[in-house]
N, C-alpha and C. Protein backbone atom coordinates (compact mmCIF):
# COMPACT_ATOMS: atom_id res chain seq x y z
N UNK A 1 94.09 -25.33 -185.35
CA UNK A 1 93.89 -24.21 -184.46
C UNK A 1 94.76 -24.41 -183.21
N UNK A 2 95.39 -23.17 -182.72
CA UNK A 2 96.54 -23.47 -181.84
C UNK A 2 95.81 -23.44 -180.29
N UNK A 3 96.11 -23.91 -179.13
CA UNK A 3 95.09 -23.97 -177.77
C UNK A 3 95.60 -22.27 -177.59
N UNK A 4 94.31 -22.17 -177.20
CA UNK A 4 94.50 -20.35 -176.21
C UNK A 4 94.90 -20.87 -175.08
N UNK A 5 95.29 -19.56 -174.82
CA UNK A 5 96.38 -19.00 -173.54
C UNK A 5 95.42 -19.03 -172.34
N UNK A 6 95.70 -19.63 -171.32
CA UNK A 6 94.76 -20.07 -170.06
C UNK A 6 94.34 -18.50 -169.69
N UNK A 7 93.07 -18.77 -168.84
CA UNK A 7 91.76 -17.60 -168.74
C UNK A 7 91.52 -16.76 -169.69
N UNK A 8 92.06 -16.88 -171.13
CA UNK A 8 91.16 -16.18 -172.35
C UNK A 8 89.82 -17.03 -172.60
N UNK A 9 88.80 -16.99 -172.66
CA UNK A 9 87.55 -16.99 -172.77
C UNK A 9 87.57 -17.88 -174.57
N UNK A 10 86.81 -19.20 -174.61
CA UNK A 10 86.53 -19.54 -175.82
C UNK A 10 85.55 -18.96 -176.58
N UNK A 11 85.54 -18.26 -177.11
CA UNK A 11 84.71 -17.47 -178.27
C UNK A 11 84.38 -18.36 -179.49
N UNK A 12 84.93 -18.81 -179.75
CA UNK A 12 84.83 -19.73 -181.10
C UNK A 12 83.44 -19.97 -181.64
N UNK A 13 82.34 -20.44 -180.05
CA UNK A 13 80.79 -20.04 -180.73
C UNK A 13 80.15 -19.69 -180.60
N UNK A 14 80.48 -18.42 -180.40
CA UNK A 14 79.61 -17.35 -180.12
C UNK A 14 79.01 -17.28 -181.68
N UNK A 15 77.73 -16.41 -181.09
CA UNK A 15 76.77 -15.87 -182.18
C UNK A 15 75.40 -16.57 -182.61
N UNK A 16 74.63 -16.81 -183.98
CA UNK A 16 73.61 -17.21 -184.00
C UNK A 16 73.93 -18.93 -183.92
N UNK A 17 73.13 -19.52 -182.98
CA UNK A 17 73.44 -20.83 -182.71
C UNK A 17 74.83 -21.66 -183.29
N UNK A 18 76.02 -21.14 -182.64
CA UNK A 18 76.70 -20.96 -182.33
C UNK A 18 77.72 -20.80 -183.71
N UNK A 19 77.34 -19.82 -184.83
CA UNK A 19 77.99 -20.02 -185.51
C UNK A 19 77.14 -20.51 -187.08
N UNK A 20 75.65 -20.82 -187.33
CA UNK A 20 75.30 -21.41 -187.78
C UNK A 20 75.09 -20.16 -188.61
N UNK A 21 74.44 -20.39 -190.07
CA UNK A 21 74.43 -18.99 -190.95
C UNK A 21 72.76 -18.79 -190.02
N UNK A 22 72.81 -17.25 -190.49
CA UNK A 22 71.19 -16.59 -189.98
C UNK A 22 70.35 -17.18 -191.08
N UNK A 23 69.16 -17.52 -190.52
CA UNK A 23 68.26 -18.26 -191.44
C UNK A 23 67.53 -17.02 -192.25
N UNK A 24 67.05 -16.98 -193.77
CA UNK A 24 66.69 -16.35 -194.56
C UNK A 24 66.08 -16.80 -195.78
N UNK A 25 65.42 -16.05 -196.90
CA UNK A 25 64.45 -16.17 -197.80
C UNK A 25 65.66 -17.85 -198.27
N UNK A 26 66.72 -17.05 -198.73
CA UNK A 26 67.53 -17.76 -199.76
C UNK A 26 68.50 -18.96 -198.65
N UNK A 27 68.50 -19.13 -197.21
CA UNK A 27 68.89 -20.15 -196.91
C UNK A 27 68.28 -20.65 -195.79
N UNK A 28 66.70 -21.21 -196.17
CA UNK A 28 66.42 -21.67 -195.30
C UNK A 28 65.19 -21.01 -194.32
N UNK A 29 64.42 -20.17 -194.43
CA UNK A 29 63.66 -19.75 -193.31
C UNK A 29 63.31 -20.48 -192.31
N UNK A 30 63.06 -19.62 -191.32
CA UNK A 30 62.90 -20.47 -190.23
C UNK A 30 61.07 -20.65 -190.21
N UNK A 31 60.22 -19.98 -191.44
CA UNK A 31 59.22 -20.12 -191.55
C UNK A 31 58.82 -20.57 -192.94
N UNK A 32 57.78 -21.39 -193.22
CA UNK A 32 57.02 -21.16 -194.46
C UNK A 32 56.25 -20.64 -194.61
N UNK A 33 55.58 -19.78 -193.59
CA UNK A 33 54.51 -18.73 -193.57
C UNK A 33 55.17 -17.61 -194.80
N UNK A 34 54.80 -17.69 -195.87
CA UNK A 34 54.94 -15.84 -196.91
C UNK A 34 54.82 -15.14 -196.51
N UNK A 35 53.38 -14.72 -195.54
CA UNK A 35 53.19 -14.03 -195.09
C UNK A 35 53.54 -13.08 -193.41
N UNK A 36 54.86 -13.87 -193.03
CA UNK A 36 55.74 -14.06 -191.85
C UNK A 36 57.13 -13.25 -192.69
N UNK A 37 57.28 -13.33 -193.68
CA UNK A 37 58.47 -12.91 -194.24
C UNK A 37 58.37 -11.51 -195.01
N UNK A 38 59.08 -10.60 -194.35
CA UNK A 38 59.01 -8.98 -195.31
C UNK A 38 59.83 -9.14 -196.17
N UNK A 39 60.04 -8.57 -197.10
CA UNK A 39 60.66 -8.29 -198.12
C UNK A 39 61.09 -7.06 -198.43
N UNK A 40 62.16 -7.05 -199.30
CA UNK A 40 62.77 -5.41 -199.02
C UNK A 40 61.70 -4.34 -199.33
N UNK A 41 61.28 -4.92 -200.47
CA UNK A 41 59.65 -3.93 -201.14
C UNK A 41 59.17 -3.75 -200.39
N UNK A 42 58.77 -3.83 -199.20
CA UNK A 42 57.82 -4.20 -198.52
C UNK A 42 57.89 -3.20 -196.94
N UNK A 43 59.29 -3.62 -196.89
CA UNK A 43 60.02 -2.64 -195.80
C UNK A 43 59.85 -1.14 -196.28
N UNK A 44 60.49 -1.35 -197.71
CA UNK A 44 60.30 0.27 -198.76
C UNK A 44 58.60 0.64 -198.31
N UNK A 45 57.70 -0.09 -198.92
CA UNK A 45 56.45 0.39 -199.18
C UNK A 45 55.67 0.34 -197.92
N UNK A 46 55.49 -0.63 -197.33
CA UNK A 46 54.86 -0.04 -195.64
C UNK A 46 55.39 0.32 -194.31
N UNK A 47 56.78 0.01 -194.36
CA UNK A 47 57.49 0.69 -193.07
C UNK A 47 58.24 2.27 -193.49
N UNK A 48 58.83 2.12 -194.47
CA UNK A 48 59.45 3.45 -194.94
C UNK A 48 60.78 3.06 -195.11
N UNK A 49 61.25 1.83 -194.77
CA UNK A 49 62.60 1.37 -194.91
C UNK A 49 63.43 1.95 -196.22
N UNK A 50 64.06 2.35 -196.39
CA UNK A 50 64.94 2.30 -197.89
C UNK A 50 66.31 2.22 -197.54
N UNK A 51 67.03 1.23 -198.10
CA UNK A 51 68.66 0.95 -197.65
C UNK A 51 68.89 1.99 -198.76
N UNK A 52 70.07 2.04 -197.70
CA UNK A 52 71.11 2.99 -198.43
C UNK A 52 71.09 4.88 -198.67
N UNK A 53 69.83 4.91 -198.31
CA UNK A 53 69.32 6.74 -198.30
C UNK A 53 69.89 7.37 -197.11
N UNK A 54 70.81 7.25 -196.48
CA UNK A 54 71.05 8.34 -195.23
C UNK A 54 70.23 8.11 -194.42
N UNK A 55 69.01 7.75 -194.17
CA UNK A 55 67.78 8.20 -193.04
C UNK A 55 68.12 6.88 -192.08
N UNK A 56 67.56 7.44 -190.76
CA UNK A 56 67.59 6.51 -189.81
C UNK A 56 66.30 5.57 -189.51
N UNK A 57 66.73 4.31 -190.24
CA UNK A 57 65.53 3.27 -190.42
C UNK A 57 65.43 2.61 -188.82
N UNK A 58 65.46 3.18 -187.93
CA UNK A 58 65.25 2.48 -186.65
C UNK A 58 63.71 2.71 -186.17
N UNK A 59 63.11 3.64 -186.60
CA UNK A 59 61.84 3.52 -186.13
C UNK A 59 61.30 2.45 -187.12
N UNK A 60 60.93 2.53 -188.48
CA UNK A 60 60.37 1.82 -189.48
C UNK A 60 61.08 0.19 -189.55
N UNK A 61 62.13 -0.43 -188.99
CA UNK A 61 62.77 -1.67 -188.54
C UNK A 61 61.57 -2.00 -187.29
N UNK A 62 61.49 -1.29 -186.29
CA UNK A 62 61.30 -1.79 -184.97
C UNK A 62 59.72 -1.87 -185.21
N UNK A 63 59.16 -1.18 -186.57
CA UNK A 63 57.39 -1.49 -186.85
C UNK A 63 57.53 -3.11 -187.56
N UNK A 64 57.82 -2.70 -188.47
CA UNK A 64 58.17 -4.62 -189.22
C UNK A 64 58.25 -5.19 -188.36
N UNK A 65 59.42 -5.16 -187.00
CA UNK A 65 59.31 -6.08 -185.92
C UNK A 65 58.65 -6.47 -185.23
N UNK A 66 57.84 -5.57 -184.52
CA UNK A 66 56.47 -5.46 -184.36
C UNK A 66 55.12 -6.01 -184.85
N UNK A 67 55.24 -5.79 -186.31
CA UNK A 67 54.11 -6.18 -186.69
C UNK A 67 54.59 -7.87 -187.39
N UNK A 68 55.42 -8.09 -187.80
CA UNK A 68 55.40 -9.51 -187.64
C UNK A 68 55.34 -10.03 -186.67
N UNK A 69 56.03 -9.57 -185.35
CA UNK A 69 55.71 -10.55 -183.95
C UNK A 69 54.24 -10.80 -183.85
N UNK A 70 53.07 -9.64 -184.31
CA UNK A 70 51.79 -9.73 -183.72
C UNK A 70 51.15 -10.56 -184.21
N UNK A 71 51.91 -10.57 -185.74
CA UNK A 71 50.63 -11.36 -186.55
C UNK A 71 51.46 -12.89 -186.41
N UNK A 72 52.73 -12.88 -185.94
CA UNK A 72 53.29 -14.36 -186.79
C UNK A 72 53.40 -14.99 -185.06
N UNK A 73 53.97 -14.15 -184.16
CA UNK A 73 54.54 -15.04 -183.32
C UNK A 73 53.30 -14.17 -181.34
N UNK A 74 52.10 -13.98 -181.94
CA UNK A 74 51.56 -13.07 -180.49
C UNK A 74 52.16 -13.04 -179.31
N UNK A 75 52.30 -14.87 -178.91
CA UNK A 75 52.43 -15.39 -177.80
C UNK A 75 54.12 -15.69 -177.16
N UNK A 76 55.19 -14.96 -178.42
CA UNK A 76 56.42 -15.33 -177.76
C UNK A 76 56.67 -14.21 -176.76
N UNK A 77 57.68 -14.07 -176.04
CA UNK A 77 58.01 -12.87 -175.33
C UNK A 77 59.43 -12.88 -175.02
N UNK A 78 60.42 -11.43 -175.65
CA UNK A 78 61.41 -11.35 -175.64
C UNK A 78 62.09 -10.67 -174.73
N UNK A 79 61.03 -10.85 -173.30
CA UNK A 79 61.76 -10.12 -172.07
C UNK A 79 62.77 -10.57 -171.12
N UNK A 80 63.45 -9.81 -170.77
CA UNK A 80 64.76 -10.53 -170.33
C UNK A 80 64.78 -10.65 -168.98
């Protein structure tokens, strides 16, 4: 990798800890709780999620979010 050009900004690790893959079913959760983890079915059948249909899954995302924070994580808080 060649050195950047002085006052360009190192980016290199940016992102999820700095670069590391996002943790998931198939690499790794960051839980063993089952019941901490949605599943696409799941998104389909109690949020309304369905990939790929046109519709705007931002309300039915931000319930899953929601309702796993309540049940899995009550006490964190993601205020800035």
């Amino acid at each position: 990798m060649s050195p950047r050009p002085p006052g360009l900004p190192d980016w290199s690790r940016v992102g999820y800890q700095a670069g590391q893959p996002l943790p998931g079913v198939n690499s790794g959760s960051t839980t063993d709780d089952a019941s901490c983890i949605v599943t696409a079915a799941e998104l389909d059948s109690v949020f309304g999620v369905k990939a790929d249909d046109g519709a705007d899954d931002t309300t039915g995302l931000q319930k899953a979010i929601d309702d796993v924070k309540a049940r899995c994580s009550p006490n964190v808080s993601c205020q800035m």
